[in-house]
N, C-alpha and C. Protein backbone atom coordinates (compact mmCIF):
# COMPACT_ATOMS: atom_id res chain seq x y z
N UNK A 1 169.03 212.98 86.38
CA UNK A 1 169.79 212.48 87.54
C UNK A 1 169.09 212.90 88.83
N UNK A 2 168.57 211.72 89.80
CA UNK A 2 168.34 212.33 90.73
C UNK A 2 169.66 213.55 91.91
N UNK A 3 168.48 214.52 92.50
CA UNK A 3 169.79 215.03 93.33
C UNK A 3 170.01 214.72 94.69
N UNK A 4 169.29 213.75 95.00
CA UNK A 4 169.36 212.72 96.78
C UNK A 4 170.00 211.39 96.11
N UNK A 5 170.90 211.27 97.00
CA UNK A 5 171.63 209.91 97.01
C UNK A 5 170.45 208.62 96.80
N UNK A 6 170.68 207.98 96.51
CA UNK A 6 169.76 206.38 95.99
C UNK A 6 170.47 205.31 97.03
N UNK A 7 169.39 204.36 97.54
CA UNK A 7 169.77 203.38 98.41
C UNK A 7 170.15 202.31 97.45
N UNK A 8 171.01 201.56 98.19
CA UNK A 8 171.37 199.93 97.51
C UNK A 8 169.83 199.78 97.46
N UNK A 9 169.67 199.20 98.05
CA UNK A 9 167.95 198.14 98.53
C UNK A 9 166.89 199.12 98.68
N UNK A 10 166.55 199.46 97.11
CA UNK A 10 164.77 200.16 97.23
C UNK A 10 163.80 199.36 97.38
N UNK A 11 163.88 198.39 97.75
CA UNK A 11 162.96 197.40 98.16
C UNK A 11 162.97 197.18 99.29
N UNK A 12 163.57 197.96 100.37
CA UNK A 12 162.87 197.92 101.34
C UNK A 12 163.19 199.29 102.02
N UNK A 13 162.05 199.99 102.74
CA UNK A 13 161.74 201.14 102.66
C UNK A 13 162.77 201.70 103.97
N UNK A 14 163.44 202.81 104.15
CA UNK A 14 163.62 203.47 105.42
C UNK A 14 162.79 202.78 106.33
N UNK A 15 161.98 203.45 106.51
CA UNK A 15 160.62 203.24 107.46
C UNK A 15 160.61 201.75 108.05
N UNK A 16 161.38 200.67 107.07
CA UNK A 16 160.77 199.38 107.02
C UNK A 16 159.87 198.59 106.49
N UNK A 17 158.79 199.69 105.75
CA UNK A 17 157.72 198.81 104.67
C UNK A 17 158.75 197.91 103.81
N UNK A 18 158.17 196.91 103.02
CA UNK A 18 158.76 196.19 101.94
C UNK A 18 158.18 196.87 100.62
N UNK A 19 158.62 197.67 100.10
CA UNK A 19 158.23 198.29 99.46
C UNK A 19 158.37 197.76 97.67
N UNK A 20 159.27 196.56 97.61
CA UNK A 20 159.47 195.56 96.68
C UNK A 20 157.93 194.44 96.33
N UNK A 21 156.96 194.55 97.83
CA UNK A 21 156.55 194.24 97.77
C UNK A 21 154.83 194.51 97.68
N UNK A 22 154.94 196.10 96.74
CA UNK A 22 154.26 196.83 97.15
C UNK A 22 153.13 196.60 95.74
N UNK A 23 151.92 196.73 95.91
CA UNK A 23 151.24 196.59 94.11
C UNK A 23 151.82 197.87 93.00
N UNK A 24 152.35 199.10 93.41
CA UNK A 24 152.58 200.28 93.20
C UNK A 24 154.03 199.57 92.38
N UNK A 25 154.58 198.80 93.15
CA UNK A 25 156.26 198.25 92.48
C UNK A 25 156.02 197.59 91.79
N UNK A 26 155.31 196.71 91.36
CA UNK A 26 155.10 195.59 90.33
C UNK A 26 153.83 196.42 89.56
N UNK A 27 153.74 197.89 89.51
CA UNK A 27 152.69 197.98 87.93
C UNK A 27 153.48 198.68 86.95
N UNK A 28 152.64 198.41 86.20
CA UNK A 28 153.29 198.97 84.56
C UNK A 28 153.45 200.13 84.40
N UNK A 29 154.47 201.23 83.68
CA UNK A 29 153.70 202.73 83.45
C UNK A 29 154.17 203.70 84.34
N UNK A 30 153.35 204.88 83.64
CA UNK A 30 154.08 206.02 84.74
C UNK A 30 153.77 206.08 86.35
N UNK A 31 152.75 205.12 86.52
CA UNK A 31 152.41 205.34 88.40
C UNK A 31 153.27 204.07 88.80
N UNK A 32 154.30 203.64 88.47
CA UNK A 32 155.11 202.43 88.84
C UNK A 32 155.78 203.22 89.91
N UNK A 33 155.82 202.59 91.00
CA UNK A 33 157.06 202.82 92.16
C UNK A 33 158.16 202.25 92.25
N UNK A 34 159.40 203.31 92.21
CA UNK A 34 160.86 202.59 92.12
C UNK A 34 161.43 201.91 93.39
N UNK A 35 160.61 202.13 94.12
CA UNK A 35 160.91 201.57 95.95
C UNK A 35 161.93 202.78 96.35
N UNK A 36 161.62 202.54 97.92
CA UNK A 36 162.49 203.70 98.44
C UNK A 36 163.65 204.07 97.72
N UNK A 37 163.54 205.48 97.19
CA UNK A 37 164.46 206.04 96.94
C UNK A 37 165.11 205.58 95.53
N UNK A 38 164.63 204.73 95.05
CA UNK A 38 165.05 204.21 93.68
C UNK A 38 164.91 205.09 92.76
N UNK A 39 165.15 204.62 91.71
CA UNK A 39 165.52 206.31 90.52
C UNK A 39 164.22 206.51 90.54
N UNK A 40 164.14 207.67 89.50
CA UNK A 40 163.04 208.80 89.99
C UNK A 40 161.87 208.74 91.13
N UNK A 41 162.37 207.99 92.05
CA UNK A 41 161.50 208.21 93.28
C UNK A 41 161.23 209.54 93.59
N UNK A 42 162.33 210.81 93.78
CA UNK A 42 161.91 212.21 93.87
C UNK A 42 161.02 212.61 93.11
N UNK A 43 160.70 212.39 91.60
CA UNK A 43 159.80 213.05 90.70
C UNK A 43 158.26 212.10 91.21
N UNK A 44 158.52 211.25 92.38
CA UNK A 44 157.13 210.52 92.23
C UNK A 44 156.50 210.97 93.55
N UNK A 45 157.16 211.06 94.86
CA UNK A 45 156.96 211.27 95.90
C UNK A 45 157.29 212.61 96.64
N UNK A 46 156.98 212.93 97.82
CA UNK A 46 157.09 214.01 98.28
C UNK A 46 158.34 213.82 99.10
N UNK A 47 158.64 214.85 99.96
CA UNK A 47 159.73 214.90 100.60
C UNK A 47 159.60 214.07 101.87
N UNK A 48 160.54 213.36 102.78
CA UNK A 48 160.22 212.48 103.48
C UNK A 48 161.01 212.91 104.88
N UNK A 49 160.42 213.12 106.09
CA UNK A 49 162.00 213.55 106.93
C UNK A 49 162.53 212.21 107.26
N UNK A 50 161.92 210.65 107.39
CA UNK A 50 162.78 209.76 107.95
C UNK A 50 163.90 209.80 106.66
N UNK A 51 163.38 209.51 105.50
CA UNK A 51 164.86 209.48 104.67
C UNK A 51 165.65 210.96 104.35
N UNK A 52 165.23 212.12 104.74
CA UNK A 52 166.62 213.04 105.24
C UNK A 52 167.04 212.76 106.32
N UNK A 53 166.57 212.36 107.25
CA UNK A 53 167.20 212.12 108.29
C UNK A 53 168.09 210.54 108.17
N UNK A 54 167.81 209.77 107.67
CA UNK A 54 168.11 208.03 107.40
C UNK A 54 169.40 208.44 106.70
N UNK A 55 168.76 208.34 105.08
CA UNK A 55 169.68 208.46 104.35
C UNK A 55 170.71 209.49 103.84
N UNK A 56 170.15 210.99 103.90
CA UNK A 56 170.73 211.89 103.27
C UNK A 56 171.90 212.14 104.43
N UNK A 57 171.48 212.23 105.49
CA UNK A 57 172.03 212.66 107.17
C UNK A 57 173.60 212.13 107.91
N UNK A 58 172.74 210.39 108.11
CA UNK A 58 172.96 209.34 108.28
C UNK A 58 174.02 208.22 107.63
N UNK A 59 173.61 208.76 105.76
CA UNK A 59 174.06 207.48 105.13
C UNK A 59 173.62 205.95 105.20
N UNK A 60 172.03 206.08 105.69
CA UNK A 60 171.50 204.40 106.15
C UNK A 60 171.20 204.46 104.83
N UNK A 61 170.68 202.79 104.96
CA UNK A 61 169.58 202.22 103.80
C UNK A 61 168.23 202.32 104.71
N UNK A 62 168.49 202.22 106.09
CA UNK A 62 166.80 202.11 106.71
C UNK A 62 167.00 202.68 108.50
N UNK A 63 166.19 202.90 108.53
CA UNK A 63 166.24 202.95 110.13
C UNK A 63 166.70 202.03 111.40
N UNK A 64 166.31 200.97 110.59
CA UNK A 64 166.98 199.52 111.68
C UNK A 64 168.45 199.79 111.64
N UNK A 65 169.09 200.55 110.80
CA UNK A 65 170.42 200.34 110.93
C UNK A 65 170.58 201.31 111.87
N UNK A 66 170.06 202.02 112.27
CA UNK A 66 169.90 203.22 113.67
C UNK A 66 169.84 202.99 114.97
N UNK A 67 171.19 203.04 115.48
CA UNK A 67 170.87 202.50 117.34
C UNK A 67 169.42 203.27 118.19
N UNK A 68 169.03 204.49 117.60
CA UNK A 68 168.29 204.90 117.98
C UNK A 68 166.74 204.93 117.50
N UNK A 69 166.82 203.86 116.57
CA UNK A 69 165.23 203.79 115.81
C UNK A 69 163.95 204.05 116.47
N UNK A 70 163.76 203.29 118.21
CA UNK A 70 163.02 202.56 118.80
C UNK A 70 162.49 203.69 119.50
N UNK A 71 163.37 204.93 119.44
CA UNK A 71 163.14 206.31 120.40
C UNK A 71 163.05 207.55 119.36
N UNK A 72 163.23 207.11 118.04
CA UNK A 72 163.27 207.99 117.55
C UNK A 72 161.45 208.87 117.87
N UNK A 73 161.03 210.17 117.67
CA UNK A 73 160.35 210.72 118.00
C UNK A 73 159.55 210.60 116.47
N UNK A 74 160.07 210.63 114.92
CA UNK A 74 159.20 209.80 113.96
C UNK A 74 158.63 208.55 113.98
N UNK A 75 159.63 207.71 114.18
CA UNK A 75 159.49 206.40 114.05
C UNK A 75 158.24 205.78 115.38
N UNK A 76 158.45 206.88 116.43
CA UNK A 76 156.99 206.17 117.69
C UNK A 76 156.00 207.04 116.84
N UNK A 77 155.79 207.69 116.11
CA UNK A 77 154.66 208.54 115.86
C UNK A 77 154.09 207.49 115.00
N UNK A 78 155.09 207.11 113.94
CA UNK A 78 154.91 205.72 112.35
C UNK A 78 154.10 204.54 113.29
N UNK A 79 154.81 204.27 114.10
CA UNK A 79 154.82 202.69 114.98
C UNK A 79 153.06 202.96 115.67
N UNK A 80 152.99 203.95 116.00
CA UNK A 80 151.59 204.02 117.23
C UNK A 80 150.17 203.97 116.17
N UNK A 81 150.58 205.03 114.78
CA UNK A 81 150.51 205.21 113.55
C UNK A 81 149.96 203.66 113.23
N UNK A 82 150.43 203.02 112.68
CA UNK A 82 150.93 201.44 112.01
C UNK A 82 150.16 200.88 113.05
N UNK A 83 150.32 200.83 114.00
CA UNK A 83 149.90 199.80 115.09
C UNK A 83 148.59 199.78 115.39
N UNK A 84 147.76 201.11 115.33
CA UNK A 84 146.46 201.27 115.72
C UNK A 84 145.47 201.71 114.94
N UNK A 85 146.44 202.86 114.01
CA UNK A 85 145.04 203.69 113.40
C UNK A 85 145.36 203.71 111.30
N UNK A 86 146.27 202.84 111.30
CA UNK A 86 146.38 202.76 109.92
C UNK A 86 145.92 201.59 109.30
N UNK A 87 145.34 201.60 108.63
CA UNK A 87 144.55 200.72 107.42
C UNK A 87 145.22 200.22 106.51
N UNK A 88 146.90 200.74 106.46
CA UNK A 88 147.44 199.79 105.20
C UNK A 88 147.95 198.87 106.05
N UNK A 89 147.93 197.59 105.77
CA UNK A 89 148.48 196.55 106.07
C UNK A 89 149.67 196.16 105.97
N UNK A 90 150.58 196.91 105.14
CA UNK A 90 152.11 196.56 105.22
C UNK A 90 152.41 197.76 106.09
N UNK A 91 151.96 198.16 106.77
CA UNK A 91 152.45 198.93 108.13
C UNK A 91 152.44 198.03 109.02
N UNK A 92 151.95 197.26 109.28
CA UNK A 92 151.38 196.57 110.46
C UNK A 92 153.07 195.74 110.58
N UNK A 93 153.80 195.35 110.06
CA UNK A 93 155.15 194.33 109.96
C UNK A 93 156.58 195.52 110.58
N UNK A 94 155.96 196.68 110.20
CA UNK A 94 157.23 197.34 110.01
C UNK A 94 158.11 197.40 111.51
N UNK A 95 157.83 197.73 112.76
CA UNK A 95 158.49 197.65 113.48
C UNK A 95 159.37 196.07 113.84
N UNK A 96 158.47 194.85 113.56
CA UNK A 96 159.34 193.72 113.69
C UNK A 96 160.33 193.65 112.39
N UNK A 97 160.06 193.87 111.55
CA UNK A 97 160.84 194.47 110.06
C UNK A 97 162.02 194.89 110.37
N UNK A 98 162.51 196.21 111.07
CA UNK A 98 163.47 197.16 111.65
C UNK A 98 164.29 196.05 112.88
N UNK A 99 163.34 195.77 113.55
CA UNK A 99 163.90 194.86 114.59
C UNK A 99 164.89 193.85 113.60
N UNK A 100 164.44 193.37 113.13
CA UNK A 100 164.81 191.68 112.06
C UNK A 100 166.38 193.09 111.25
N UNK A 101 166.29 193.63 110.79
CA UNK A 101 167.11 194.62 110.31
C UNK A 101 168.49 194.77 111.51
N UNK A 102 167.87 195.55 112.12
CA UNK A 102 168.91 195.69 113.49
C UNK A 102 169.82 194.27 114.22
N UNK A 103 169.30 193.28 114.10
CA UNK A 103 169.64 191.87 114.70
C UNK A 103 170.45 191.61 113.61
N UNK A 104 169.89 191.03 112.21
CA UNK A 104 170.48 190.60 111.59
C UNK A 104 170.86 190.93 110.02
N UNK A 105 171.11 192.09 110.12
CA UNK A 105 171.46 193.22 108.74
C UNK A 105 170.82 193.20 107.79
N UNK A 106 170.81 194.47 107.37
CA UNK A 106 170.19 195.05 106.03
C UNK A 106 170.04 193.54 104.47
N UNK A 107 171.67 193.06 104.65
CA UNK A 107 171.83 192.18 103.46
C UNK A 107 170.95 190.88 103.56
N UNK A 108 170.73 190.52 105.27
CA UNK A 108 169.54 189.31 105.33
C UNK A 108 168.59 189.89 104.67
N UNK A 109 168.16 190.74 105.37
CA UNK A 109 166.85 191.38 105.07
C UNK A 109 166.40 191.66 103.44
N UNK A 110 167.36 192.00 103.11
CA UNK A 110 167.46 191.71 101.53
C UNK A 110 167.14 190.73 100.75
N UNK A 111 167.68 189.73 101.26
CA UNK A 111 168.33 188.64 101.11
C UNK A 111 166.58 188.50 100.56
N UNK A 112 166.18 188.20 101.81
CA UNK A 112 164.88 187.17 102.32
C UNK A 112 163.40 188.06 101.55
N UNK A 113 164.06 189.61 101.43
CA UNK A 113 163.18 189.98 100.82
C UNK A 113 162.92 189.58 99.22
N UNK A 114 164.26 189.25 98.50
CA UNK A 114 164.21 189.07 97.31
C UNK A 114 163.49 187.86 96.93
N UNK A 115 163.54 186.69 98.06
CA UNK A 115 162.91 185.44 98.00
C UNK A 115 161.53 185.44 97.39
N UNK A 116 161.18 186.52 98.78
CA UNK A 116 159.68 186.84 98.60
C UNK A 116 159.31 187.56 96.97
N UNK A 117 160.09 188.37 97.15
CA UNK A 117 159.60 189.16 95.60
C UNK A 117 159.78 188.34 94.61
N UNK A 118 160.56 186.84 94.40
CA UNK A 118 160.43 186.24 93.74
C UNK A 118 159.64 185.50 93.11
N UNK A 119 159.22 185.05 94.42
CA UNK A 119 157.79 183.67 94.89
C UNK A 119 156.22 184.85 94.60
N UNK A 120 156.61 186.11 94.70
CA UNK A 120 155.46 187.06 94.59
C UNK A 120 155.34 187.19 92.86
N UNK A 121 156.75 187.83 92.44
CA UNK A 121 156.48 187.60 91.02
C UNK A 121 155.99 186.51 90.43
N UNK A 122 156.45 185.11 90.79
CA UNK A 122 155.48 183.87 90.24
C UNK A 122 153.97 183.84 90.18
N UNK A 123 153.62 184.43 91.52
CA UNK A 123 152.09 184.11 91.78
C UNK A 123 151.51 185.41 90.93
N UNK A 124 152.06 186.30 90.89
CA UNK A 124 151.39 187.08 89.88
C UNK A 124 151.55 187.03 88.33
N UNK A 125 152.45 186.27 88.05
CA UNK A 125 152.45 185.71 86.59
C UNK A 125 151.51 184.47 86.46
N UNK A 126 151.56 183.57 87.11
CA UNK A 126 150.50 182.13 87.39
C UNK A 126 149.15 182.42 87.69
N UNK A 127 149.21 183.42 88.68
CA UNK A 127 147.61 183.01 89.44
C UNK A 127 146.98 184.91 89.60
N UNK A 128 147.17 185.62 89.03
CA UNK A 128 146.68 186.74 88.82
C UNK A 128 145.42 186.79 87.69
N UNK A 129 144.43 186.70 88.59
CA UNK A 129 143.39 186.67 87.50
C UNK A 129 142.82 188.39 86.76
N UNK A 130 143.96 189.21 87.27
CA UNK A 130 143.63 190.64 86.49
C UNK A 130 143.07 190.82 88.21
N UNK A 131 142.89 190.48 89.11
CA UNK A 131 142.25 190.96 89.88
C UNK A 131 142.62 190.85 91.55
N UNK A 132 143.91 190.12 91.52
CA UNK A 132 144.68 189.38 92.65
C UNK A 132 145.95 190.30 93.15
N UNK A 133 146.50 190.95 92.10
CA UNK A 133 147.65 191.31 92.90
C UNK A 133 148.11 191.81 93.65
N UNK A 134 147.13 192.79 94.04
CA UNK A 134 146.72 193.10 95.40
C UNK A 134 147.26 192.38 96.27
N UNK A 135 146.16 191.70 96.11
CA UNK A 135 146.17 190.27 97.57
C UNK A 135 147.23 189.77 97.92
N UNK A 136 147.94 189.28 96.77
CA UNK A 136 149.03 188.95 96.53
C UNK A 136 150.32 189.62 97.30
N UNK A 137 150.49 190.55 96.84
CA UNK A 137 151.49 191.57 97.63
C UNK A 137 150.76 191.98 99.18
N UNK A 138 149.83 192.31 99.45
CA UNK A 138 149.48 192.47 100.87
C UNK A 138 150.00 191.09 101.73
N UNK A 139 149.99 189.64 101.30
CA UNK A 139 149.85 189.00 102.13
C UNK A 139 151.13 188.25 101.51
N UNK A 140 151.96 188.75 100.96
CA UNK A 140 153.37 188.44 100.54
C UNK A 140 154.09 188.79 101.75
N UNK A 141 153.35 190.41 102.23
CA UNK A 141 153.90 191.12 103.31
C UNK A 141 153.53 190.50 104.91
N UNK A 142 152.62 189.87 104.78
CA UNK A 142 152.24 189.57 106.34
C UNK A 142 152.72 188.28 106.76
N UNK A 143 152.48 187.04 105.17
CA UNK A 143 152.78 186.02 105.88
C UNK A 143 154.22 185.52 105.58
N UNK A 144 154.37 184.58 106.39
CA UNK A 144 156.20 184.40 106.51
C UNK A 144 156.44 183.69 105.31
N UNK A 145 157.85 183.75 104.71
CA UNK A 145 157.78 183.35 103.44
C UNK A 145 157.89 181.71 103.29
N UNK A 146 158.16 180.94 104.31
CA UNK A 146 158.12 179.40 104.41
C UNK A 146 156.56 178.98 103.94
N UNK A 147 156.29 179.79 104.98
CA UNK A 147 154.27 179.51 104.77
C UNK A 147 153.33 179.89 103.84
N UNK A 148 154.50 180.88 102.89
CA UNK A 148 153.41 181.30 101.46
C UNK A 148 154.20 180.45 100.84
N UNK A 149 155.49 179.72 100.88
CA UNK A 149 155.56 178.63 100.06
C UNK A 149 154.74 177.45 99.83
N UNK A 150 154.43 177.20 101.49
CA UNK A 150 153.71 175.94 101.49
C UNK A 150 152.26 176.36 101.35
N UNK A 151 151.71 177.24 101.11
CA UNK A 151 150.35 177.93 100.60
C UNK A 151 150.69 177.77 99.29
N UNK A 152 151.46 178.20 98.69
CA UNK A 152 151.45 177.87 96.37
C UNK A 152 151.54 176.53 96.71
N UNK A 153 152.40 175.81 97.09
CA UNK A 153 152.50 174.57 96.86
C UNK A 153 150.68 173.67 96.91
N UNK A 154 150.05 174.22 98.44
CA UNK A 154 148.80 173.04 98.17
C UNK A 154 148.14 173.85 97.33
N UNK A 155 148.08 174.97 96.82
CA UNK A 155 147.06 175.35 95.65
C UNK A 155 147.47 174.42 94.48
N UNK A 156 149.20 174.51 94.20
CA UNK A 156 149.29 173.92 93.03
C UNK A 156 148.81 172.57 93.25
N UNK A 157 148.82 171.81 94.10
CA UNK A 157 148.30 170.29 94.04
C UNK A 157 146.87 170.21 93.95
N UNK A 158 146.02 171.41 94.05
CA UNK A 158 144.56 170.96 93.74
C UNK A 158 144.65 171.03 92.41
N UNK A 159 145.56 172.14 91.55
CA UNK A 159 145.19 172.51 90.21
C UNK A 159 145.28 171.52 89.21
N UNK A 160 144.54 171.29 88.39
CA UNK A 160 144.66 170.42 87.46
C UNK A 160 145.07 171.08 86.09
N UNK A 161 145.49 170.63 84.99
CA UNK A 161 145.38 171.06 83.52
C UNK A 161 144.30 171.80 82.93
N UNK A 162 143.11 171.20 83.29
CA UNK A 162 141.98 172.42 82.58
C UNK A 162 141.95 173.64 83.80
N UNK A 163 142.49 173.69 84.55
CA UNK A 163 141.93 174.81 85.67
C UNK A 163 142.90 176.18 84.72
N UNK A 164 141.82 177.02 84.83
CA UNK A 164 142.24 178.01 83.87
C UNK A 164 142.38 179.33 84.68
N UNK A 165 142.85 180.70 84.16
CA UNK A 165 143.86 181.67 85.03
C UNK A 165 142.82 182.11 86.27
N UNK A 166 141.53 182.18 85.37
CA UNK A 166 140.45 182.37 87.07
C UNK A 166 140.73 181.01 88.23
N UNK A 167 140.49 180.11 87.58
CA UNK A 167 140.47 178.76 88.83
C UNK A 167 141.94 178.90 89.70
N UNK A 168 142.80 179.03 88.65
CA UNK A 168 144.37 178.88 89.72
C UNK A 168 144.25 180.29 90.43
N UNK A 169 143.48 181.44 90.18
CA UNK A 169 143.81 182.52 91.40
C UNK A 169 142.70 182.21 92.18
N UNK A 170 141.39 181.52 91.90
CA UNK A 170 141.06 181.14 93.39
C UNK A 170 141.54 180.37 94.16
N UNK A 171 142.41 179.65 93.38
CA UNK A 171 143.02 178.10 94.35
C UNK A 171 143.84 179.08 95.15
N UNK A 172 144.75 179.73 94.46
CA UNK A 172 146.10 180.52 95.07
C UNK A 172 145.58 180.98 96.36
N UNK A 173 144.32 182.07 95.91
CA UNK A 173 143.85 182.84 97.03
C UNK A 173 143.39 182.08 98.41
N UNK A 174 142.56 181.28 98.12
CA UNK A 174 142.18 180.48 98.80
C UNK A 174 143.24 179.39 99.90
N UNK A 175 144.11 178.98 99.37
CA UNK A 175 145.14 178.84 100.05
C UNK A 175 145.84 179.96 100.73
N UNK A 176 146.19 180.66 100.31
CA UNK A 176 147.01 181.99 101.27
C UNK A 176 146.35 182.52 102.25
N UNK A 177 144.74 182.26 102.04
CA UNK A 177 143.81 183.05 103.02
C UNK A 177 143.65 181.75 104.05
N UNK A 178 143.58 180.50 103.85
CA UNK A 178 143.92 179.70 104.91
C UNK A 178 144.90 179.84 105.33
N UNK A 179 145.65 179.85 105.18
CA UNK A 179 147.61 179.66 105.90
C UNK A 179 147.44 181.17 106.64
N UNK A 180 146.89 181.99 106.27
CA UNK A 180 146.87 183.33 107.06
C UNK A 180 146.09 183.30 108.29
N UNK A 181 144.64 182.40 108.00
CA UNK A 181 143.86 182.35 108.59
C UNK A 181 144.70 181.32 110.25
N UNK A 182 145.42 179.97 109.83
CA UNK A 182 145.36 179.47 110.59
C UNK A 182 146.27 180.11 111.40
N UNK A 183 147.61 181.27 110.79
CA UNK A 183 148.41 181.83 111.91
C UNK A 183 148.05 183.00 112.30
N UNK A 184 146.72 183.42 112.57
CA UNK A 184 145.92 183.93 112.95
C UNK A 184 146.16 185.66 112.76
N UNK A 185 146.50 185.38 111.19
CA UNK A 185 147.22 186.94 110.11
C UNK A 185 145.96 187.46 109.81
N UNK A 186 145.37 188.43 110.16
CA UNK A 186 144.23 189.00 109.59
C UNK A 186 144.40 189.71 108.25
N UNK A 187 144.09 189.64 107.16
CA UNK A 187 144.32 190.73 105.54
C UNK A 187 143.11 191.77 105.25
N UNK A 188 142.33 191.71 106.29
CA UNK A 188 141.70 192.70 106.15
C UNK A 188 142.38 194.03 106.62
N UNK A 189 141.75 195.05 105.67
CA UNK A 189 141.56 196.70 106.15
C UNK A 189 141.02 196.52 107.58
N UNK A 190 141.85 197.80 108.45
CA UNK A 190 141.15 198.33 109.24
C UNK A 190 140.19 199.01 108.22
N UNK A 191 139.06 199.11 109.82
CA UNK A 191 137.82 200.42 109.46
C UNK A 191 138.40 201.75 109.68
């Protein structure tokens, strides 16, 4: 039994990462991530002060639910953090994340996240060539989920019947990296 309370929605992080949408959440095995705070999240992770302070404190599911997120003295450290000098790419969403949270509640946010984790689970059952899912989940996270629809969709219209699990994850990829490209979503690492 864990001994910290468990959020409704471990899929999406305190902090605001999508953490449903993370490669760590969708692997097999003992390095699988339960998403924030999900069962044995304590035996996997270290101690966190936004979720003593969020959840244990508070009683949130995330920080957006916090009138004071925007000032909090963690959350500008995460944000300046995220914004400039971090290299993971699902940092880069999190403050409009919290915002989208704060406006229009935790359960949208849910909501819209599950979409995604849906349309994410597809493409990694379809178009995961052993070597995609990565990609997949990074840019599950950046691009909006209308526009990674209409990204599977023109991959699926190039694919034909013989195109086999390598060809449909270049089509996939290749589409998502246009649709990223044209709303001018970068998926690269920082240096």
């Amino acid at each position: 039994m864990d001994r910290y309370p468990l959020k409704k929605y471990p899929i999406v992080g305190v902090c605001g990462l999508e953490c449903g949408l993370c490669p760590r959440y969708h692997t097999e095995g003992a390095s699988r991530c339960p998403g924030c705070c999900g069962p044995d999240f304590w035996q996997k992770h270290p101690a966190c002060g936004l979720i003593t302070c969020c959840v244990k404190e508070r009683g949130l599911e995330t920080c957006g639910q916090c009138a004071d997120w925007a000032e909090c003295d963690r959350m500008v450290k995460l944000l300046d953090s995220a914004g400039s000098h971090d290299s993971f790419l699902s940092h880069r969403p999190i403050a409009a994340n919290l915002d989208f949270i704060r406006r229009n509640g935790i359960e949208e946010f849910a909501r819209r996240e599950t979409e995604k984790l849906e349309l994410l689970a597809y493409s990694i059952t379809n178009y995961d060539d052993g070597r995609s899912k990565s990609f997949y989940c990074t840019s599950y996270q950046l691009v909006p989920l209308e526009r990674l629809r209409e990204a599977v969709k023109n991959a699926e219209a190039r694919m034909t019947g013989d195109s086999d699990k390598k060809e449909k994850a270049r089509l996939a990829r290749e589409a998502i990296s246009d649709m990223a490209d044209s709303l001018q979503i970068d998926l690269k690492l920082r240096k």
